[in-house]
N, C-alpha and C. Protein backbone atom coordinates (compact mmCIF):
# COMPACT_ATOMS: atom_id res chain seq x y z
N UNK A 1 0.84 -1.17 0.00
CA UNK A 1 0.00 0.00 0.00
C UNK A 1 0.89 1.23 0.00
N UNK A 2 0.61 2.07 -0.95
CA UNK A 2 1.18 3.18 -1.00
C UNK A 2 0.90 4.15 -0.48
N UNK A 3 1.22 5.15 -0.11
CA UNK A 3 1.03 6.75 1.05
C UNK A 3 1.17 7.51 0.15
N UNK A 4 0.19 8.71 -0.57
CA UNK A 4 0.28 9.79 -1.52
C UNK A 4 0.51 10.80 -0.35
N UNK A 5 1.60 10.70 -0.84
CA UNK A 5 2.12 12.63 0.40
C UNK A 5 1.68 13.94 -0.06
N UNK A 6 1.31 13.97 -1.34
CA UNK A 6 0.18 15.35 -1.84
C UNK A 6 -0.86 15.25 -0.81
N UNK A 7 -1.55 14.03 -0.96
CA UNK A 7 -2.96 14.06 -0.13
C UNK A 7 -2.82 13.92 1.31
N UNK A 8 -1.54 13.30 1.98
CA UNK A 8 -1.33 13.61 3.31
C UNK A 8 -1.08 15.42 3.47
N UNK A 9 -0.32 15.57 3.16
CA UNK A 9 0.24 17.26 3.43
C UNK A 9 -1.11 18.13 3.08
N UNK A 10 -1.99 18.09 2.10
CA UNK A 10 -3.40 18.43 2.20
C UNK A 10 -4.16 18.65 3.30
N UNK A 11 -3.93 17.44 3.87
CA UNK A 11 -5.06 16.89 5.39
C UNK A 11 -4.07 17.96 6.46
N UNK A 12 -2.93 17.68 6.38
CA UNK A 12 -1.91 18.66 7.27
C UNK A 12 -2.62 20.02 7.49
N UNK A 13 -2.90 20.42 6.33
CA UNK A 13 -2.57 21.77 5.48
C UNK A 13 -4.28 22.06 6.27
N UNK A 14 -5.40 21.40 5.68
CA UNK A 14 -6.76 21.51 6.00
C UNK A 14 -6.71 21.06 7.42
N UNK A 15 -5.78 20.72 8.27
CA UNK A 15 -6.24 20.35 9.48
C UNK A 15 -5.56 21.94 10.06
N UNK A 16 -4.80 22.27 10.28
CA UNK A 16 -4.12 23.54 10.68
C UNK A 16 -5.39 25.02 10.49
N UNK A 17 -5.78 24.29 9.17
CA UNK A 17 -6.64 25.69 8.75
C UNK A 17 -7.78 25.90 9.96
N UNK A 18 -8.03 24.44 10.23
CA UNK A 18 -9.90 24.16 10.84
C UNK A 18 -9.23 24.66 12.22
N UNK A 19 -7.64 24.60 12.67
CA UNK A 19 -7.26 25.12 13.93
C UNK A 19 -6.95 26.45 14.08
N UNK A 20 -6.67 26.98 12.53
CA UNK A 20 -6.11 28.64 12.73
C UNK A 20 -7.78 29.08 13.15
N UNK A 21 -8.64 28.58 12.27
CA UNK A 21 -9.94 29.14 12.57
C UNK A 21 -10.83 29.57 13.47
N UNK A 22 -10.19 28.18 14.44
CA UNK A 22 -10.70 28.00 16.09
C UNK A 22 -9.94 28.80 16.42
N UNK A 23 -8.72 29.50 16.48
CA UNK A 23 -8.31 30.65 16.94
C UNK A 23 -8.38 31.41 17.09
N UNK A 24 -8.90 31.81 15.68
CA UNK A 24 -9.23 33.48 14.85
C UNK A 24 -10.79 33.73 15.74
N UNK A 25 -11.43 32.47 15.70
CA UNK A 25 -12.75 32.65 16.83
C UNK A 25 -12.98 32.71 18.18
N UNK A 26 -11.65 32.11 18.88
CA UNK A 26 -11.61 32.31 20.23
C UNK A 26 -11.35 33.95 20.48
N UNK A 27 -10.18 34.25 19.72
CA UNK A 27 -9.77 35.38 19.64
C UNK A 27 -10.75 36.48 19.77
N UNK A 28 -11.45 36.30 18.50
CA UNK A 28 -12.42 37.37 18.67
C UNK A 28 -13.31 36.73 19.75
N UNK A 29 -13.82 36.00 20.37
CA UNK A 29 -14.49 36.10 21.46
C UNK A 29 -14.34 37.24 22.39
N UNK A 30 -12.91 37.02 22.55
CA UNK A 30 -11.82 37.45 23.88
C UNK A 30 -11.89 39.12 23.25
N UNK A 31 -11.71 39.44 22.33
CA UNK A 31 -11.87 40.95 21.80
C UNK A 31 -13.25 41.60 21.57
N UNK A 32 -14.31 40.17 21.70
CA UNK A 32 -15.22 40.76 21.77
C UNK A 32 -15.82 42.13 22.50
N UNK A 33 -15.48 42.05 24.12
CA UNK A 33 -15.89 42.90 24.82
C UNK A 33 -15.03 44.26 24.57
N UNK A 34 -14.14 44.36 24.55
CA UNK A 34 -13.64 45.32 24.00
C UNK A 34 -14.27 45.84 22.87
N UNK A 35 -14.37 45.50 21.54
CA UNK A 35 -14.73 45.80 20.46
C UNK A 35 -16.23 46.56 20.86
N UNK A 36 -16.69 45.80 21.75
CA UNK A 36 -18.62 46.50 21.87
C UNK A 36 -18.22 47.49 22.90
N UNK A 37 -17.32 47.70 24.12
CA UNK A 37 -16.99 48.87 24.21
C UNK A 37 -16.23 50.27 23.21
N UNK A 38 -15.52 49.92 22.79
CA UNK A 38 -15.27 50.60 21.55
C UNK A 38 -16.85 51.23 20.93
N UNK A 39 -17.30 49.91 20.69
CA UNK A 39 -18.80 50.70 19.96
C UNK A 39 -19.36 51.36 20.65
N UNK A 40 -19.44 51.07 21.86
CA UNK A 40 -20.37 51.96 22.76
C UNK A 40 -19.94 53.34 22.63
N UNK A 41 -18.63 53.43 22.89
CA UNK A 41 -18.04 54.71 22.89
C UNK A 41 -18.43 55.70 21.70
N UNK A 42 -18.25 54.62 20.47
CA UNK A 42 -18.41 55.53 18.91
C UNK A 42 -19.96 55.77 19.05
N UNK A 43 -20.65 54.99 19.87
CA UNK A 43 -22.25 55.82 19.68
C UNK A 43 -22.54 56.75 20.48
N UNK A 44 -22.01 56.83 21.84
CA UNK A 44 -21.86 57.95 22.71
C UNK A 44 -21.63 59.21 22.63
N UNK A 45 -20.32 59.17 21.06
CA UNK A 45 -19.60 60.11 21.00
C UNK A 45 -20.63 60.55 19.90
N UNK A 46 -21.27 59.85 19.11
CA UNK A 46 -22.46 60.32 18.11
C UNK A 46 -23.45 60.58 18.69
N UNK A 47 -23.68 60.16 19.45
CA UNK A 47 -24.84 61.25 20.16
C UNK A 47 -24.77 62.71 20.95
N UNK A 48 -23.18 62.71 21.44
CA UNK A 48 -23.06 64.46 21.84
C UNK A 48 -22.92 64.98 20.73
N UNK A 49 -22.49 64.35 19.74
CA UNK A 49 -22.18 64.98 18.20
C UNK A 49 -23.81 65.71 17.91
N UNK A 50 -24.59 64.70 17.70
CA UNK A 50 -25.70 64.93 17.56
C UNK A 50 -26.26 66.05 18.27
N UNK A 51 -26.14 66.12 19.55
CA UNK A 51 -26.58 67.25 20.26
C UNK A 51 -25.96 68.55 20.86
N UNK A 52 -24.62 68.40 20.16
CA UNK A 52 -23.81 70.01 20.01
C UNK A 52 -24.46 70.18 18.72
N UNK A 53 -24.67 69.75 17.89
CA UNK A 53 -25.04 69.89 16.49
C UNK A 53 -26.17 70.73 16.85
N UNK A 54 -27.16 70.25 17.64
CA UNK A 54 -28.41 70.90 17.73
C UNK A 54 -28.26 72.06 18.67
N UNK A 55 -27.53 72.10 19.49
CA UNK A 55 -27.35 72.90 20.55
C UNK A 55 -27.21 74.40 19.86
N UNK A 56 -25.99 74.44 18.56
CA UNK A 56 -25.51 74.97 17.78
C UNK A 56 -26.49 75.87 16.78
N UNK A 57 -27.57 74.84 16.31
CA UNK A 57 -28.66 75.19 15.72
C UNK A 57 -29.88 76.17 16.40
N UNK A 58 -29.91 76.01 17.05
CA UNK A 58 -30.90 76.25 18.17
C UNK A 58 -30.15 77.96 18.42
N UNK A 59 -28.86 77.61 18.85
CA UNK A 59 -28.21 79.13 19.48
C UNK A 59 -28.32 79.78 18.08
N UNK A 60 -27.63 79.76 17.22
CA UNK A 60 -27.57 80.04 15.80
C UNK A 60 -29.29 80.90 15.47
N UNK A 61 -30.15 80.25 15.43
CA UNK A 61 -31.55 80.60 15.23
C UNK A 61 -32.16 81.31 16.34
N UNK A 62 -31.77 81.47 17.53
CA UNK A 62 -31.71 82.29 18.72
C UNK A 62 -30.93 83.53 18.44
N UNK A 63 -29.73 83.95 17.83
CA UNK A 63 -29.21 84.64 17.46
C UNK A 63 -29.58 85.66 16.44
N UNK A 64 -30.22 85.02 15.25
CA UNK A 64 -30.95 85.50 14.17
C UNK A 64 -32.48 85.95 15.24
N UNK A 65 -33.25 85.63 15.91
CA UNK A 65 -34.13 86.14 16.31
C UNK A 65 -33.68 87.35 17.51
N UNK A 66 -33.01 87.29 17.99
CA UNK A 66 -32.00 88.23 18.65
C UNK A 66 -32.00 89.51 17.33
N UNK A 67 -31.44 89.32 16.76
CA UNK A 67 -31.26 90.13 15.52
C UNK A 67 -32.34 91.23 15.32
N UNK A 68 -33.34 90.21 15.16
CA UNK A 68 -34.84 90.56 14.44
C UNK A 68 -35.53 91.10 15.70
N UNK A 69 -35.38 91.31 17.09
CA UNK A 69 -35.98 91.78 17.84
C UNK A 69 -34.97 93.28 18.31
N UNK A 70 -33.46 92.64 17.95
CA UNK A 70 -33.05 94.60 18.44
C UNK A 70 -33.35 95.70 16.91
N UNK A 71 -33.73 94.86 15.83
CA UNK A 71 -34.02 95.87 14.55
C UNK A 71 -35.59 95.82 15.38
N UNK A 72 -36.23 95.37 15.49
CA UNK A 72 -37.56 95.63 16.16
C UNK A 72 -37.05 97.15 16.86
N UNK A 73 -36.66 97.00 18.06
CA UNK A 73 -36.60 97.81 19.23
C UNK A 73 -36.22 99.41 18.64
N UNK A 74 -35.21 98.99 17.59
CA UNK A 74 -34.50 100.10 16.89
C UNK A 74 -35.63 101.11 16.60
N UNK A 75 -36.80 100.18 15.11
CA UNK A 75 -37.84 100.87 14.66
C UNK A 75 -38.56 101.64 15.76
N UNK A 76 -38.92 100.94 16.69
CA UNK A 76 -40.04 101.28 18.14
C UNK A 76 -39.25 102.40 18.20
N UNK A 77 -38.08 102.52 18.81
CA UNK A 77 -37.72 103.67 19.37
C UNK A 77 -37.35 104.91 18.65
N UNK A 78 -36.94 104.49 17.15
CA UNK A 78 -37.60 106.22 16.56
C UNK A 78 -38.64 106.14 16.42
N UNK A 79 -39.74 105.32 15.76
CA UNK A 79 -41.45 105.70 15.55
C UNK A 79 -41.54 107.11 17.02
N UNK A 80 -40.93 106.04 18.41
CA UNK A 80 -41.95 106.65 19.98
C UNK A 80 -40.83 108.29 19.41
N UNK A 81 -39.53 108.32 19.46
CA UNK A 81 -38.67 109.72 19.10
C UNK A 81 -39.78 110.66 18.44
N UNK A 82 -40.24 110.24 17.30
CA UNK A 82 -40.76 111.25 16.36
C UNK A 82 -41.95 111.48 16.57
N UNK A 83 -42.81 110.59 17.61
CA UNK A 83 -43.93 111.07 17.85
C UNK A 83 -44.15 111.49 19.30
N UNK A 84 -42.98 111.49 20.34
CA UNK A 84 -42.92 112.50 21.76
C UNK A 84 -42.38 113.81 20.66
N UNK A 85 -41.71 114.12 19.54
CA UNK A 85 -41.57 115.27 19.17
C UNK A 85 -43.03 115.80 18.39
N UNK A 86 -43.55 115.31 17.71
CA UNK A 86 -44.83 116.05 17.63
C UNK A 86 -45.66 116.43 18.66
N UNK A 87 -45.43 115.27 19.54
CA UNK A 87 -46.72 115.31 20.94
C UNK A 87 -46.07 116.62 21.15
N UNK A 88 -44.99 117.12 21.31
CA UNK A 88 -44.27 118.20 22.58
C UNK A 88 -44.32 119.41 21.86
N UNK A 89 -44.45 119.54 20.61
CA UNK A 89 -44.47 120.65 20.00
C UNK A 89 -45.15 121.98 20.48
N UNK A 90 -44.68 122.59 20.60
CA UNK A 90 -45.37 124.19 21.16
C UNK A 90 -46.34 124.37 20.25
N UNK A 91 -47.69 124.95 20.72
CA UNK A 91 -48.22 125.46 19.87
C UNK A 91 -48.24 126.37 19.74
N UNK A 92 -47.04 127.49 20.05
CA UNK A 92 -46.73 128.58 19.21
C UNK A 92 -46.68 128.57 18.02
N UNK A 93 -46.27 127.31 17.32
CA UNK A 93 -45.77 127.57 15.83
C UNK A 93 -46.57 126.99 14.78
């Protein structure tokens, strides 16, 4: 009986693989928890993202209405100027 050493070194070759595999899977087991902390972190950090974003928006559009209420105040206060100067007018003239 003859021994084909192609097809032994094969089985070698495919037996190593089915063990690197079990490795590569323990491995990540073991990195698992890490890795989902990691994630946790990257969603954490997307959610203050998210809400400086808005924070930003919000002040931003607070600002613009800021705006629009001292041009308000501006108008008010010459309209009331020009009409305490008529009210006050002497009627001497």
């Amino acid at each position: 009986m003859e021994v084909d050493e192609a097809a032994t070194t094969t089985v070698d070759v495919d037996d190593q693989a089915v063990v690197d595999a079990h490795d590569d899977a323990t491995q990540q087991k073991e990195q698992d928890p890490y890795v989902q902390a990691l994630q946790q972190k990257a969603e954490s950090y997307e959610v203050c993202v998210a809400a400086v974003n808005n924070i930003t928006d919000s002040l931003l559009e607070l600002s613009t209405n800021l705006d629009k209420m001292k041009a308000s105040a501006q108008r008010l206060n010459a309209f009331t100027t020009a009409w305490l100067r008529v009210w006050r007018r002497p009627d001497n003239q």
